[in-house]
PDB file of N, CA and C in Angstrom:
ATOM      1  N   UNK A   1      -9.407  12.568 -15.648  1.00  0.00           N
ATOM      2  CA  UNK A   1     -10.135  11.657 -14.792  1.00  0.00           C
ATOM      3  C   UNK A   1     -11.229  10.939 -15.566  1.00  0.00           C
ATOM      4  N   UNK A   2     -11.828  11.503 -16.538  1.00  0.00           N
ATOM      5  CA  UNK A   2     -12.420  10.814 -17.530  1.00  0.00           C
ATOM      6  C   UNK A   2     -12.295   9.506 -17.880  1.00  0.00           C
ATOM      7  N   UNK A   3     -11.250   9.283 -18.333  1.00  0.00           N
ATOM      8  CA  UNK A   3     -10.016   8.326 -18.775  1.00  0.00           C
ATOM      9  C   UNK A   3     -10.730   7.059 -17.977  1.00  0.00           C
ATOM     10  N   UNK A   4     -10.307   7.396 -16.927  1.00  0.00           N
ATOM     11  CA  UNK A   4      -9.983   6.903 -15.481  1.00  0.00           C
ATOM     12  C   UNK A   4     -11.519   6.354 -15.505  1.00  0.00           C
ATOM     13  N   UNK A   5     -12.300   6.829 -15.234  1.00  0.00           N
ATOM     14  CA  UNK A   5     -13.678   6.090 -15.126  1.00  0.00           C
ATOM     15  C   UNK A   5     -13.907   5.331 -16.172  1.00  0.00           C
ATOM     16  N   UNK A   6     -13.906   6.328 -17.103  1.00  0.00           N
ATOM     17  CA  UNK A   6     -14.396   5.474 -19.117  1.00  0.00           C
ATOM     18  C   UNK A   6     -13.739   3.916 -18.954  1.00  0.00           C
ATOM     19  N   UNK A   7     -12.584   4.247 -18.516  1.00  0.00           N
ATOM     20  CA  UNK A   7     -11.610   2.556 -18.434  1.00  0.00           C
ATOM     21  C   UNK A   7     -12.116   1.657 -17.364  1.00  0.00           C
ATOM     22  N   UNK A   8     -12.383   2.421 -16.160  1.00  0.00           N
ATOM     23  CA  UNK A   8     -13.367   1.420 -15.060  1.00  0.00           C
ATOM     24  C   UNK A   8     -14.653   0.828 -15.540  1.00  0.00           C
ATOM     25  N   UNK A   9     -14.956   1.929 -16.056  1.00  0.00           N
ATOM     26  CA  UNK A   9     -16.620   1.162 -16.390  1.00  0.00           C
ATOM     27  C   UNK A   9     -16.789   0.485 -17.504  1.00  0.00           C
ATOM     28  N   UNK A  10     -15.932   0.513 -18.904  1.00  0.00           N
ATOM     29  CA  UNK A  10     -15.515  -0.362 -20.206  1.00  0.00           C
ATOM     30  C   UNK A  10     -15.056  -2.002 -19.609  1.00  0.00           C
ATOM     31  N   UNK A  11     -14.315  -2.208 -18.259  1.00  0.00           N
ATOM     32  CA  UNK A  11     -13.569  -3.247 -17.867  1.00  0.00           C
ATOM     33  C   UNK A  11     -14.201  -3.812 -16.794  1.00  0.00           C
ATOM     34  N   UNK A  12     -14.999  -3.029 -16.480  1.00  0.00           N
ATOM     35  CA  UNK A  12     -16.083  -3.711 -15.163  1.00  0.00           C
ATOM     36  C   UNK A  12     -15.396  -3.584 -13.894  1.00  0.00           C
ATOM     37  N   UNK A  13     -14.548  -2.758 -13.734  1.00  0.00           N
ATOM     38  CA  UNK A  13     -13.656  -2.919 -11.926  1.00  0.00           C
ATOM     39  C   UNK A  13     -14.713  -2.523 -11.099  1.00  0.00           C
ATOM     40  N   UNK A  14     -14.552  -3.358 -10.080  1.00  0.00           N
ATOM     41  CA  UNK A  14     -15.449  -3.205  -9.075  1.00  0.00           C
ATOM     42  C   UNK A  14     -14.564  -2.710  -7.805  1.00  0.00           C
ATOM     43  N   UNK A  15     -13.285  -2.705  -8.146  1.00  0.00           N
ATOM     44  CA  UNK A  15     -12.671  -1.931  -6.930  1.00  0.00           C
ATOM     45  C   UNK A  15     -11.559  -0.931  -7.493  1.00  0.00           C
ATOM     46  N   UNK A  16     -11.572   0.377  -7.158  1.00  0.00           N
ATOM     47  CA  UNK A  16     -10.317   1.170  -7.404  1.00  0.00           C
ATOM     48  C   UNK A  16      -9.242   1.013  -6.127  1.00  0.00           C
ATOM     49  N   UNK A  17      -8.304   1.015  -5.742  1.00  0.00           N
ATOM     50  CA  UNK A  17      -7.235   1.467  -4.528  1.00  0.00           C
ATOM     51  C   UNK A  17      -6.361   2.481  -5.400  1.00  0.00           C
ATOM     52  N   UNK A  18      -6.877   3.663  -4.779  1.00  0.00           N
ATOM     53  CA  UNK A  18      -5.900   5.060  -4.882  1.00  0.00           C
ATOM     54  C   UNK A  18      -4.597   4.739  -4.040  1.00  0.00           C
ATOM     55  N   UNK A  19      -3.477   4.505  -4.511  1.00  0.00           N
ATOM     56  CA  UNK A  19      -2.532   5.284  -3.589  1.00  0.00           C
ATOM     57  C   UNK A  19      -1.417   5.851  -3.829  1.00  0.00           C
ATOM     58  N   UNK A  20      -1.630   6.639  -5.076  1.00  0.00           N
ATOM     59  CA  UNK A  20      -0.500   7.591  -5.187  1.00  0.00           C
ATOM     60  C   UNK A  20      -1.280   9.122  -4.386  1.00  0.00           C
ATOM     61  N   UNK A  21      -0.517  10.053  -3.604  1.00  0.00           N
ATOM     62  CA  UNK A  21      -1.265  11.407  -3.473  1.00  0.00           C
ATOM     63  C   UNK A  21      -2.094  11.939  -4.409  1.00  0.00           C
ATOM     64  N   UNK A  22      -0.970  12.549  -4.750  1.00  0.00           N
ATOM     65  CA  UNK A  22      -1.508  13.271  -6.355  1.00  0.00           C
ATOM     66  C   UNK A  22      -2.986  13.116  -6.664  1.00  0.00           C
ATOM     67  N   UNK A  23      -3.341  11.725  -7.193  1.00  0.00           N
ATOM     68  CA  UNK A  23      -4.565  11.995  -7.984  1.00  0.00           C
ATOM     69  C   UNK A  23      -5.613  11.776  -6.449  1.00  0.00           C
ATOM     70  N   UNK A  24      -5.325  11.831  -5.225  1.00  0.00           N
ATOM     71  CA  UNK A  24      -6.286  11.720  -4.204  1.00  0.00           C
ATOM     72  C   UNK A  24      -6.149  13.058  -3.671  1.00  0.00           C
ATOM     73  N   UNK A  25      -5.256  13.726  -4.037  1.00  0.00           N
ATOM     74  CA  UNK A  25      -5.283  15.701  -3.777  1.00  0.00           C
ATOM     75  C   UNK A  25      -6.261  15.976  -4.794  1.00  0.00           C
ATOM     76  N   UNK A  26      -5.988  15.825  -5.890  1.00  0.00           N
ATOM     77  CA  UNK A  26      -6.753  15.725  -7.229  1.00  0.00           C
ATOM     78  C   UNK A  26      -8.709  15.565  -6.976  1.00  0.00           C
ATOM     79  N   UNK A  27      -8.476  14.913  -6.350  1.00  0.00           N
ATOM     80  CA  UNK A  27     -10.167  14.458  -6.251  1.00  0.00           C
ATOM     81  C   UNK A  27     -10.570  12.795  -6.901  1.00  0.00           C
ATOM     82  N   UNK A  28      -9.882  12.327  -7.526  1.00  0.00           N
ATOM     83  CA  UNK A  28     -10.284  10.802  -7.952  1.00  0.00           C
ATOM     84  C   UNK A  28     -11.189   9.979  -6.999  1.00  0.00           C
ATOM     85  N   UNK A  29     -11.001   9.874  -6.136  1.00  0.00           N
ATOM     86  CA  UNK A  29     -11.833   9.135  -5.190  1.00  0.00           C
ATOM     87  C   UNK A  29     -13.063   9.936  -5.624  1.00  0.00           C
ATOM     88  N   UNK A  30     -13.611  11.019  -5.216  1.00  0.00           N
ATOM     89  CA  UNK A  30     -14.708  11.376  -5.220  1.00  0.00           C
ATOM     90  C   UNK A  30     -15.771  11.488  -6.419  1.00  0.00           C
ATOM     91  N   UNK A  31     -14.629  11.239  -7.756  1.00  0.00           N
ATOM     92  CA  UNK A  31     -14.972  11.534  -8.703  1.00  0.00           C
ATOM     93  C   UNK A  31     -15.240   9.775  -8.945  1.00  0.00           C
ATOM     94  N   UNK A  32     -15.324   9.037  -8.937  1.00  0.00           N
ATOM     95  CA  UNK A  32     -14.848   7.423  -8.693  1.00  0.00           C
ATOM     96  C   UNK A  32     -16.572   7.145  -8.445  1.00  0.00           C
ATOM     97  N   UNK A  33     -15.985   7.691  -6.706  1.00  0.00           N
ATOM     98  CA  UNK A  33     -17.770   7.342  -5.951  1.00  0.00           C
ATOM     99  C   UNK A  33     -18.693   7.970  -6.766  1.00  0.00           C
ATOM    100  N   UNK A  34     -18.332   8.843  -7.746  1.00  0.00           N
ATOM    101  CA  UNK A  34     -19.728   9.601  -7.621  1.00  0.00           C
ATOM    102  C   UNK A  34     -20.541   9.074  -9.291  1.00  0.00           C
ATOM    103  N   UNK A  35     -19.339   8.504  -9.790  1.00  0.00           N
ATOM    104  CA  UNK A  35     -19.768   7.345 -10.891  1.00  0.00           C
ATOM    105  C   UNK A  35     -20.148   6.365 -10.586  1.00  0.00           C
ATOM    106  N   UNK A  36     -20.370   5.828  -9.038  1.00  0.00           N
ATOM    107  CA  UNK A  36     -20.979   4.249  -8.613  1.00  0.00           C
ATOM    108  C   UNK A  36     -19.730   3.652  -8.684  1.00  0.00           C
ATOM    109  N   UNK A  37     -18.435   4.129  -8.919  1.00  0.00           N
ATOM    110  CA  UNK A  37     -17.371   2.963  -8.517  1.00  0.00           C
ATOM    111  C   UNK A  37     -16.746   2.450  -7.351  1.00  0.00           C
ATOM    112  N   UNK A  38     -17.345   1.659  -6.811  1.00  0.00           N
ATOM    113  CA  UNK A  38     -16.207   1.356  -5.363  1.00  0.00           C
ATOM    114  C   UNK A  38     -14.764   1.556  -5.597  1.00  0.00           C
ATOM    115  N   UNK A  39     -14.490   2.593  -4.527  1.00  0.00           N
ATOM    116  CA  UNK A  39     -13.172   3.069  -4.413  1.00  0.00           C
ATOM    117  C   UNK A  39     -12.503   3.126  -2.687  1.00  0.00           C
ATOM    118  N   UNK A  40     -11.701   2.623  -3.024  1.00  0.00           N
ATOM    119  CA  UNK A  40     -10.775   2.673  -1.298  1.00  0.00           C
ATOM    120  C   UNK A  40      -9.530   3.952  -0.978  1.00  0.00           C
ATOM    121  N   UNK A  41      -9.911   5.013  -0.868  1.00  0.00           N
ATOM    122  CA  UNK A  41      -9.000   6.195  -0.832  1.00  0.00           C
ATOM    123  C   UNK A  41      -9.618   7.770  -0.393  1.00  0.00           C
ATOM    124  N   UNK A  42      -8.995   8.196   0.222  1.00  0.00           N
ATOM    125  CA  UNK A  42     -10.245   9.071   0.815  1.00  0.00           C
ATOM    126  C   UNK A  42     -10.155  10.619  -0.077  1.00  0.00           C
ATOM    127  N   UNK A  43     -11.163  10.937  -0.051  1.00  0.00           N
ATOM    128  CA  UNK A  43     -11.567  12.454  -0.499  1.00  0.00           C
ATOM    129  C   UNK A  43     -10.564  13.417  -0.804  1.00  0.00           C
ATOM    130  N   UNK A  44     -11.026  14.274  -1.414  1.00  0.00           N
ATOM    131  CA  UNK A  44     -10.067  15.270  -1.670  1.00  0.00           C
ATOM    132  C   UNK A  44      -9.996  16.536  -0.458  1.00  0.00           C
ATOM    133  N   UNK A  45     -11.067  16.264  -0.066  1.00  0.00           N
ATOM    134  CA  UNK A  45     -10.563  17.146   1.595  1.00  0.00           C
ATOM    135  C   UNK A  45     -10.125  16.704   2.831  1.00  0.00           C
ATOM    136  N   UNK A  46     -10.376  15.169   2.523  1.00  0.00           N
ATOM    137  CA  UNK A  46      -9.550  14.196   3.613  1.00  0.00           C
ATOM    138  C   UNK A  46      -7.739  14.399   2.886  1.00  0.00           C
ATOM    139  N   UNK A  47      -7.917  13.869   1.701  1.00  0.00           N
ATOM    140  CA  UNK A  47      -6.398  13.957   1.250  1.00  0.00           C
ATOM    141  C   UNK A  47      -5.792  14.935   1.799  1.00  0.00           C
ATOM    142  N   UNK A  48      -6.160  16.167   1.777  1.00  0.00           N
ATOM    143  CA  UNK A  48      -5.409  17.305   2.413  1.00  0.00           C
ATOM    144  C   UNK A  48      -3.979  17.652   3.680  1.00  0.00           C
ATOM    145  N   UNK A  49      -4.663  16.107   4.361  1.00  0.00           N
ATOM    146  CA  UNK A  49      -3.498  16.016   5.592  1.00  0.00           C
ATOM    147  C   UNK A  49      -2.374  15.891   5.409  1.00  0.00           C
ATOM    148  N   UNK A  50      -2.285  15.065   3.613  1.00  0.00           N
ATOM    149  CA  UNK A  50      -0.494  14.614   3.405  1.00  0.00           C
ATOM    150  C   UNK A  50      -0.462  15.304   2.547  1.00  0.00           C
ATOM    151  N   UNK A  51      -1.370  16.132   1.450  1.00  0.00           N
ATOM    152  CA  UNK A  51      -1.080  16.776   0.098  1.00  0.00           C
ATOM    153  C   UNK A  51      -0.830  18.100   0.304  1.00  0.00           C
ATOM    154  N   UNK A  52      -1.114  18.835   1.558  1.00  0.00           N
ATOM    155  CA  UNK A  52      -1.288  20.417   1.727  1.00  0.00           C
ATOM    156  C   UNK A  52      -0.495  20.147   3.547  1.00  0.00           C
ATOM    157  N   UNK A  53       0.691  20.634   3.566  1.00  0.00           N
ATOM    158  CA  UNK A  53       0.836  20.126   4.590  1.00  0.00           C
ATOM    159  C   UNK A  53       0.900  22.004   5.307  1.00  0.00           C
ATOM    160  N   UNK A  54       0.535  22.749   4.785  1.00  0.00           N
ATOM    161  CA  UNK A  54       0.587  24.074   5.115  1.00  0.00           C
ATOM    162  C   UNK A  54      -0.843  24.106   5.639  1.00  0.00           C
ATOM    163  N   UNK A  55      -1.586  23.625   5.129  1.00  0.00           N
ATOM    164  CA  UNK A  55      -3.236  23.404   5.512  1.00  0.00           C
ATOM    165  C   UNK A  55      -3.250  22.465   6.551  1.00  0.00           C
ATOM    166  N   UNK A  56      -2.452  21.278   6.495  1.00  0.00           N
ATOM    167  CA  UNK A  56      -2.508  20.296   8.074  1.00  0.00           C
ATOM    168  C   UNK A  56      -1.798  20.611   9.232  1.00  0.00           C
ATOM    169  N   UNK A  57      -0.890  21.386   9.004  1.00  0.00           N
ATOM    170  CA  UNK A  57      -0.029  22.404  10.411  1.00  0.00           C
ATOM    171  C   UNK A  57      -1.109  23.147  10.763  1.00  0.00           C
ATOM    172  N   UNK A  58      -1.817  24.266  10.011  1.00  0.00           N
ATOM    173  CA  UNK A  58      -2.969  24.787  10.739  1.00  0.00           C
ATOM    174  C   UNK A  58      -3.999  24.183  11.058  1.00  0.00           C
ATOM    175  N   UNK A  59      -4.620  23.066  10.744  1.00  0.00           N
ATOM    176  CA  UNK A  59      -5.651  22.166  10.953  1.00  0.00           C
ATOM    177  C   UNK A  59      -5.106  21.562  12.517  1.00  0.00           C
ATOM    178  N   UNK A  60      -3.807  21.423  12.463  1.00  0.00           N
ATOM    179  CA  UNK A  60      -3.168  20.629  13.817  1.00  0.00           C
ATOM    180  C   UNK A  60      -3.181  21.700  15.032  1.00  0.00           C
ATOM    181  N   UNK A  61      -3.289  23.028  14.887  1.00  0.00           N
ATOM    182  CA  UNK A  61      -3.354  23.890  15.627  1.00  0.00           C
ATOM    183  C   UNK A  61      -4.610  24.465  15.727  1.00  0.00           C
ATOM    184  N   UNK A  62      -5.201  24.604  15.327  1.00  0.00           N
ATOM    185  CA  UNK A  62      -7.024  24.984  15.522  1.00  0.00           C
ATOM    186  C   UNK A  62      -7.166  23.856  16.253  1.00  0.00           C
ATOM    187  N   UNK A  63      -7.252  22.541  16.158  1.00  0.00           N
ATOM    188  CA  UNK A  63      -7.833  21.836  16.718  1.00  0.00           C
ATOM    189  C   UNK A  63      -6.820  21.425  18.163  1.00  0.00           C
ATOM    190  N   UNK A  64      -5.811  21.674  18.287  1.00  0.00           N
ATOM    191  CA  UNK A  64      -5.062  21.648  19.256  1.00  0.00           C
ATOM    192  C   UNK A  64      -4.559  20.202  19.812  1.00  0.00           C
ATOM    193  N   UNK A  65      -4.549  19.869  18.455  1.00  0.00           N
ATOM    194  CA  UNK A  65      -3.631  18.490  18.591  1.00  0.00           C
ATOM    195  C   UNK A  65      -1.863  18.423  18.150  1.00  0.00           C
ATOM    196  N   UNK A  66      -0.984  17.897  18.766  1.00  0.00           N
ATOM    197  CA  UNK A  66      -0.174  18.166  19.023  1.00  0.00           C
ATOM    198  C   UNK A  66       0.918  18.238  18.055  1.00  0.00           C
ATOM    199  N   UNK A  67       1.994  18.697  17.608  1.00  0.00           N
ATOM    200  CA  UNK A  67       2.516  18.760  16.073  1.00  0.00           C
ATOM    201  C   UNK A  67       3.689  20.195  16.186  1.00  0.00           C
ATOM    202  N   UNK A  68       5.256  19.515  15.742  1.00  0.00           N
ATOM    203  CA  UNK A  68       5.933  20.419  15.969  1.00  0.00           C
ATOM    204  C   UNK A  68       5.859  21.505  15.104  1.00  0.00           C
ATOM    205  N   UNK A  69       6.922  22.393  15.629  1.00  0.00           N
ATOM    206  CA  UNK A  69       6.540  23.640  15.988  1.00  0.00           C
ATOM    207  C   UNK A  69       6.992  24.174  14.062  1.00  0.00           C
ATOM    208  N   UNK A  70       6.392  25.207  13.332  1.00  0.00           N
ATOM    209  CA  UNK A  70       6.405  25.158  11.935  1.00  0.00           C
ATOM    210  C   UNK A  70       6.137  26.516  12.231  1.00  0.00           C
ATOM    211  N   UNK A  71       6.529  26.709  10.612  1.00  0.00           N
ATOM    212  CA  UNK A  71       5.953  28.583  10.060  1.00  0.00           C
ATOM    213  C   UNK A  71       5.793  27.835   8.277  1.00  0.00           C
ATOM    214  N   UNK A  72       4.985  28.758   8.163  1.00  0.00           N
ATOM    215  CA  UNK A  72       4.701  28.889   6.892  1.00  0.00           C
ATOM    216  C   UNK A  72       5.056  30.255   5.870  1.00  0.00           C
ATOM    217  N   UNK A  73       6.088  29.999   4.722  1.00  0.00           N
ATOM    218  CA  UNK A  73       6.091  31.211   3.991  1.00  0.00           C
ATOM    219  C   UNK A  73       5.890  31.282   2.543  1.00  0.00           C
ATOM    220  N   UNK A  74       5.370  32.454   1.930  1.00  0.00           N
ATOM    221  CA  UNK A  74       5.426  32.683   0.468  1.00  0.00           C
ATOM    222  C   UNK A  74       6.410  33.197   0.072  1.00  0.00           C
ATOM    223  N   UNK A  75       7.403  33.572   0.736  1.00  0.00           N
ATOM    224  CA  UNK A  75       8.655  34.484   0.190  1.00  0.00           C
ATOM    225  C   UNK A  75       9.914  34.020   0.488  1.00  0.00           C
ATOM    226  N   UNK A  76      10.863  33.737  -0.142  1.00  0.00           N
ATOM    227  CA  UNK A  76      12.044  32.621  -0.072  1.00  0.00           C
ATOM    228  C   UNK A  76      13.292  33.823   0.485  1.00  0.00           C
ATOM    229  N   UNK A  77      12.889  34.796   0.801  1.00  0.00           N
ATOM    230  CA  UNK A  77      13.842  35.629   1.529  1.00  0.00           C
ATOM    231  C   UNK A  77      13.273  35.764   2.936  1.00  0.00           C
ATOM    232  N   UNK A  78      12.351  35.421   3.126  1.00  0.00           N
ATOM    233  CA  UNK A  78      11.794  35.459   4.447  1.00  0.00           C
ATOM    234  C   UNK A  78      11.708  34.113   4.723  1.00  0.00           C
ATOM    235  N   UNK A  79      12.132  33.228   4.513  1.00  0.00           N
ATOM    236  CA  UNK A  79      12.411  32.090   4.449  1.00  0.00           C
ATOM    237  C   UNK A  79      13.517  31.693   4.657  1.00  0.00           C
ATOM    238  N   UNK A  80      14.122  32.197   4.018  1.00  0.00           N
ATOM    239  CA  UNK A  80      15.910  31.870   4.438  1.00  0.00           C
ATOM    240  C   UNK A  80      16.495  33.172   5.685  1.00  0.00           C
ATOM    241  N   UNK A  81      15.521  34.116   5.724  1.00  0.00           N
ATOM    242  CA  UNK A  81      15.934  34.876   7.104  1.00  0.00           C
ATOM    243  C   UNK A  81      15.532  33.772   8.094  1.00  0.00           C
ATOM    244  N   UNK A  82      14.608  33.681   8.467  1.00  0.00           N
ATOM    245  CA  UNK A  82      13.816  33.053   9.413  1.00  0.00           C
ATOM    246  C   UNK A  82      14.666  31.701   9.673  1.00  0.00           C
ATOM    247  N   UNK A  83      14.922  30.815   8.948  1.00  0.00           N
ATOM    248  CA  UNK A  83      16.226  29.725   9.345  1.00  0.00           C
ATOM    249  C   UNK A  83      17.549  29.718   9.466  1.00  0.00           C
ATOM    250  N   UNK A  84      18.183  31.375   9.173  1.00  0.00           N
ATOM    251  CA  UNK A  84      19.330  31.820   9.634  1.00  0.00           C
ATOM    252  C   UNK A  84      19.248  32.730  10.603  1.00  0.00           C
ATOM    253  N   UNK A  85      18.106  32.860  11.221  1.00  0.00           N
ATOM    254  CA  UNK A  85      17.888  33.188  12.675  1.00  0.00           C
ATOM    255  C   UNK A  85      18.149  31.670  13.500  1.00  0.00           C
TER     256      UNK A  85
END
């Protein structure tokens, strides 16, 4: 991310637009703003909704907004039970 600023601020950009995920899971935006660069892409804990979608199924259920029905697993045998149920 270094890079990334060193080259903004060597070239004078006065605007970044993030829009690959990745570097907005990453944190770029925040790291952007926090060099004084105007940037259009949101946070790395806003990113979360499309980059962590195991984190936005539960975010959709704490807050009780509406979102089909999911499981989450770490184990690919409990994983493939659970969809051959």
């Amino acid at each position: 991310m270094a890079e990334i600023v060193a080259f903004c601020k060597d070239s004078d950009v006065s605007l970044v637009v993030v829009g690959p995920e990745d570097p907005l899971a990453s944190g770029i935006a925040d790291v952007l703003l926090a060099e004084g660069i105007s940037t259009f892409g949101p946070g790395k804990n806003a990113a979360q909704i499309e980059s962590n979608k195991d984190w936005a199924k539960a975010f959709m259920d704490r807050h009780q907004i509406p979102t089909a029905k999911w499981r989450s697993f770490k184990n690919s045998k409990e994983a493939k039970d659970f969809i051959n149920k």
